[in-house]
C-alpha atoms as a PDB file:
ATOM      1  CA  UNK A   1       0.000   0.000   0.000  1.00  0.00           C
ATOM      2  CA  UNK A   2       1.816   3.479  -0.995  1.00  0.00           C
ATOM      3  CA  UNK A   3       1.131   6.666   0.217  1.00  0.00           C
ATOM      4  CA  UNK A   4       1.450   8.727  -2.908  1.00  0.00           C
ATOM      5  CA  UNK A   5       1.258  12.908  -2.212  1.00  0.00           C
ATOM      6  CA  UNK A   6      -0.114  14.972  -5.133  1.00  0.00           C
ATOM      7  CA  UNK A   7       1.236  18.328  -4.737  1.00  0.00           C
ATOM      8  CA  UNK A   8      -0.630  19.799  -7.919  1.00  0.00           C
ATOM      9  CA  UNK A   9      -3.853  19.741  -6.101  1.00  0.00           C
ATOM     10  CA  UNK A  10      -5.059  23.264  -4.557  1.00  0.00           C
ATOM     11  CA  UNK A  11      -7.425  23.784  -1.942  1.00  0.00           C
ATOM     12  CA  UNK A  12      -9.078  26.913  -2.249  1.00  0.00           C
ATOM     13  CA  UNK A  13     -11.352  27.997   1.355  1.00  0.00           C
ATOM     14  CA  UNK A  14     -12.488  31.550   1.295  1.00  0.00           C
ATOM     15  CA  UNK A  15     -14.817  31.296   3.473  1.00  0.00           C
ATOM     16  CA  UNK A  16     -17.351  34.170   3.817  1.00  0.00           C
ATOM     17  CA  UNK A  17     -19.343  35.074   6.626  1.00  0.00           C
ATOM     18  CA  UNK A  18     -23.015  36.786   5.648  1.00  0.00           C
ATOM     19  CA  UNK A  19     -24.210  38.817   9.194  1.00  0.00           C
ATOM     20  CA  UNK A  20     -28.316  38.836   8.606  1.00  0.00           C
ATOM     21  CA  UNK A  21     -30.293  41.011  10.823  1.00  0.00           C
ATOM     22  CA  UNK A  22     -33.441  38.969  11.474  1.00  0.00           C
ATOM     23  CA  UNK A  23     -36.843  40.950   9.980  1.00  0.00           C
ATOM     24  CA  UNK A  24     -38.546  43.523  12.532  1.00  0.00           C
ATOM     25  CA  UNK A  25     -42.160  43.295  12.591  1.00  0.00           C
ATOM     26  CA  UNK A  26     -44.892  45.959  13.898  1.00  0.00           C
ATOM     27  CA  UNK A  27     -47.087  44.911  16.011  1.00  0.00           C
ATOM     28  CA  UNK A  28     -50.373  47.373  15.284  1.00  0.00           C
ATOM     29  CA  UNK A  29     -52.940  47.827  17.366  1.00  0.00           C
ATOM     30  CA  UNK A  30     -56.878  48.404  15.856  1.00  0.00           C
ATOM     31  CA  UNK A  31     -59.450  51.008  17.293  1.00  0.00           C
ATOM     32  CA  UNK A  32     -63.044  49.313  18.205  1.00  0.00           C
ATOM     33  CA  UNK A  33     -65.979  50.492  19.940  1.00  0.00           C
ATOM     34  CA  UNK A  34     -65.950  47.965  22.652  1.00  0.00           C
ATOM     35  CA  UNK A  35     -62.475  48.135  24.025  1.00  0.00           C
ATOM     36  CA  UNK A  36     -62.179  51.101  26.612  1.00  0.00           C
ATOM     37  CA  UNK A  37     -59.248  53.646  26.175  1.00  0.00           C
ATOM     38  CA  UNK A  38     -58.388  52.298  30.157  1.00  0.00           C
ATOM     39  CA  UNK A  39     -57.491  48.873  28.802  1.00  0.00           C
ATOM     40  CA  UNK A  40     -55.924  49.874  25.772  1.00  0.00           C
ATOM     41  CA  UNK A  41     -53.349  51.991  28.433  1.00  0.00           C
ATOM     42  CA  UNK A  42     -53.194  48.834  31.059  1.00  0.00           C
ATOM     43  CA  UNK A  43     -51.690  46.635  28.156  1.00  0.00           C
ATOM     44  CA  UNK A  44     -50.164  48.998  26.727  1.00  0.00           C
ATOM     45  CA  UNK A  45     -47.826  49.713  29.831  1.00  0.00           C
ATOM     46  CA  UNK A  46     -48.080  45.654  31.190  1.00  0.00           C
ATOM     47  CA  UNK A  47     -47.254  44.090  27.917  1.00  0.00           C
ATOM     48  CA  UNK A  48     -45.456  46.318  25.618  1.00  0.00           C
ATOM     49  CA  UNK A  49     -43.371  48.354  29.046  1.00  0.00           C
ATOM     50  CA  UNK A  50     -44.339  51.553  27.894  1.00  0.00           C
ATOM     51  CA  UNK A  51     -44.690  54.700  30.355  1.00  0.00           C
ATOM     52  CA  UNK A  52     -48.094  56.033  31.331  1.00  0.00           C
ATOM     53  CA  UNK A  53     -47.788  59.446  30.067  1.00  0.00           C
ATOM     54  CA  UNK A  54     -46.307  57.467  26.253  1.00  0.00           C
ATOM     55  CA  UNK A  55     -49.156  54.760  26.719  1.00  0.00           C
ATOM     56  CA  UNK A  56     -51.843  57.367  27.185  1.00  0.00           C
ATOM     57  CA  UNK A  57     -50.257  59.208  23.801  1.00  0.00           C
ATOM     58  CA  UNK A  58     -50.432  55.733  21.865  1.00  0.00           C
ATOM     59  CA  UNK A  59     -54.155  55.170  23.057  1.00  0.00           C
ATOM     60  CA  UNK A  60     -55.394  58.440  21.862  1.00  0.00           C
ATOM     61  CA  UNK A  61     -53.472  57.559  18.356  1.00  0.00           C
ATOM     62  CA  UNK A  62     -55.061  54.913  17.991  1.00  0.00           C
ATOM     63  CA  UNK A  63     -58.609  56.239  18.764  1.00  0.00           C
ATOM     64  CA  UNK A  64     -57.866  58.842  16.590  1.00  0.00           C
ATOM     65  CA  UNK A  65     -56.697  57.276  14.013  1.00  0.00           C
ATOM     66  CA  UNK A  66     -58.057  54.029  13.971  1.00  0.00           C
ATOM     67  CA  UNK A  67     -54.589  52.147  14.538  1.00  0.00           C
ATOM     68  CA  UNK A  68     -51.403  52.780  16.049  1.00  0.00           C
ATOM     69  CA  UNK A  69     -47.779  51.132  16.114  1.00  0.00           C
ATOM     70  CA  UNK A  70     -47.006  49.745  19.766  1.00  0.00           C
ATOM     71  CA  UNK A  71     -44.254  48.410  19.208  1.00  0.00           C
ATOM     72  CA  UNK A  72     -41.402  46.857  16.790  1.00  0.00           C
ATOM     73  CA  UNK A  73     -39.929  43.434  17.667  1.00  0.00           C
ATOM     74  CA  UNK A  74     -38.566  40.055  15.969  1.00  0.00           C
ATOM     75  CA  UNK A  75     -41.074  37.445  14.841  1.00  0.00           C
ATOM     76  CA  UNK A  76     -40.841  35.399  18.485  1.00  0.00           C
ATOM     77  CA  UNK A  77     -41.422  38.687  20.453  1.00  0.00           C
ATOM     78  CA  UNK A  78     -43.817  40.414  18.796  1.00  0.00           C
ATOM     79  CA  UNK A  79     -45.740  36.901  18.202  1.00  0.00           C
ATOM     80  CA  UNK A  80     -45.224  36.794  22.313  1.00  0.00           C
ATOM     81  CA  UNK A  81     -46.638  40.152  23.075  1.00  0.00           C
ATOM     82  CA  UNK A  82     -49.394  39.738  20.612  1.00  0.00           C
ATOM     83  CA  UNK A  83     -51.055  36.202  22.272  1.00  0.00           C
ATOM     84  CA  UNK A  84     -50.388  37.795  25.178  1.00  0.00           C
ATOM     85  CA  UNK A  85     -52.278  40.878  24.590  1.00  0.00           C
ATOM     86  CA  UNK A  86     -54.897  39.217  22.860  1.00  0.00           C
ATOM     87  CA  UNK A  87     -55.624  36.828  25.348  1.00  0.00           C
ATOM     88  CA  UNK A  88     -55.683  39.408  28.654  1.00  0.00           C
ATOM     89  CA  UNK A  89     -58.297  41.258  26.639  1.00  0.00           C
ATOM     90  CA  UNK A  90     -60.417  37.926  25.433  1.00  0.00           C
ATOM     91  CA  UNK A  91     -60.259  37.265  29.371  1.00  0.00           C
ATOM     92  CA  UNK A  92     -61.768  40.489  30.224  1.00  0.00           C
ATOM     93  CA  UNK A  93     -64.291  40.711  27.147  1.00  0.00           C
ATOM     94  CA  UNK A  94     -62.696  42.781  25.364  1.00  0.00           C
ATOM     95  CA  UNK A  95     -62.329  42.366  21.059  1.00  0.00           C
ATOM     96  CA  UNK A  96     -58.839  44.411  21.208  1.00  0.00           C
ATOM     97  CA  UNK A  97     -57.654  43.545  17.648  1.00  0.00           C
ATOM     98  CA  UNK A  98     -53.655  43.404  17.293  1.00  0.00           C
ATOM     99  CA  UNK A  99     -51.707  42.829  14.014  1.00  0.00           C
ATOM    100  CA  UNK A 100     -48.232  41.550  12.908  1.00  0.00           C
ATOM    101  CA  UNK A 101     -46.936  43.246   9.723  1.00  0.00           C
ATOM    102  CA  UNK A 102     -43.636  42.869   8.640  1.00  0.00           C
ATOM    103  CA  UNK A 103     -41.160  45.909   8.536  1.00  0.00           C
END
């Protein structure tokens, strides 16, 4: 058995590195006439940590308006916060309606 060397034989490893951010999505929050502006503040401070006076400034957006960013997350968070959200407001009664759209 020989051990033969080839020498003509060229290894070539670049190797490149690619840095991906992961996506960021919204999470929006829809106006309804069931839902009071008091609620809409409580999760908006509980769930999504914001202050009371920037909570209160949100809420009025989105009554204004009709929707309103709360927040900007990865997929896992913002999925988090959302079922979250959604259900502390199905267990009070409440049809908040919350949205996921990619940034």
């Amino acid at each position: 058995m020989s051990t033969d060397i080839i020498d003509d034989v060229k290894i070539d490893e670049t190797i490149r590195t690619i840095d991906l951010e992961p996506n960021k999505y919204k999470i929006v929050m829809l106006d309804d006439d069931q839902t009071p502006m008091e609620w809409v503040t409580e999760i908006l401070t509980t769930t999504f940590k914001h202050s009371q006076t920037t909570a209160e400034k949100i809420m009025l957006s989105i009554h204004n308006d009709g929707t309103g960013i709360v927040g900007i997350y990865t997929y896992e968070i913002a999925e988090q916060k959302v079922h979250e959200a959604v259900n502390a407001s199905r267990d009070q009664g409440f049809p908040l309606g919350i949205l996921m759209e990619k940034e």
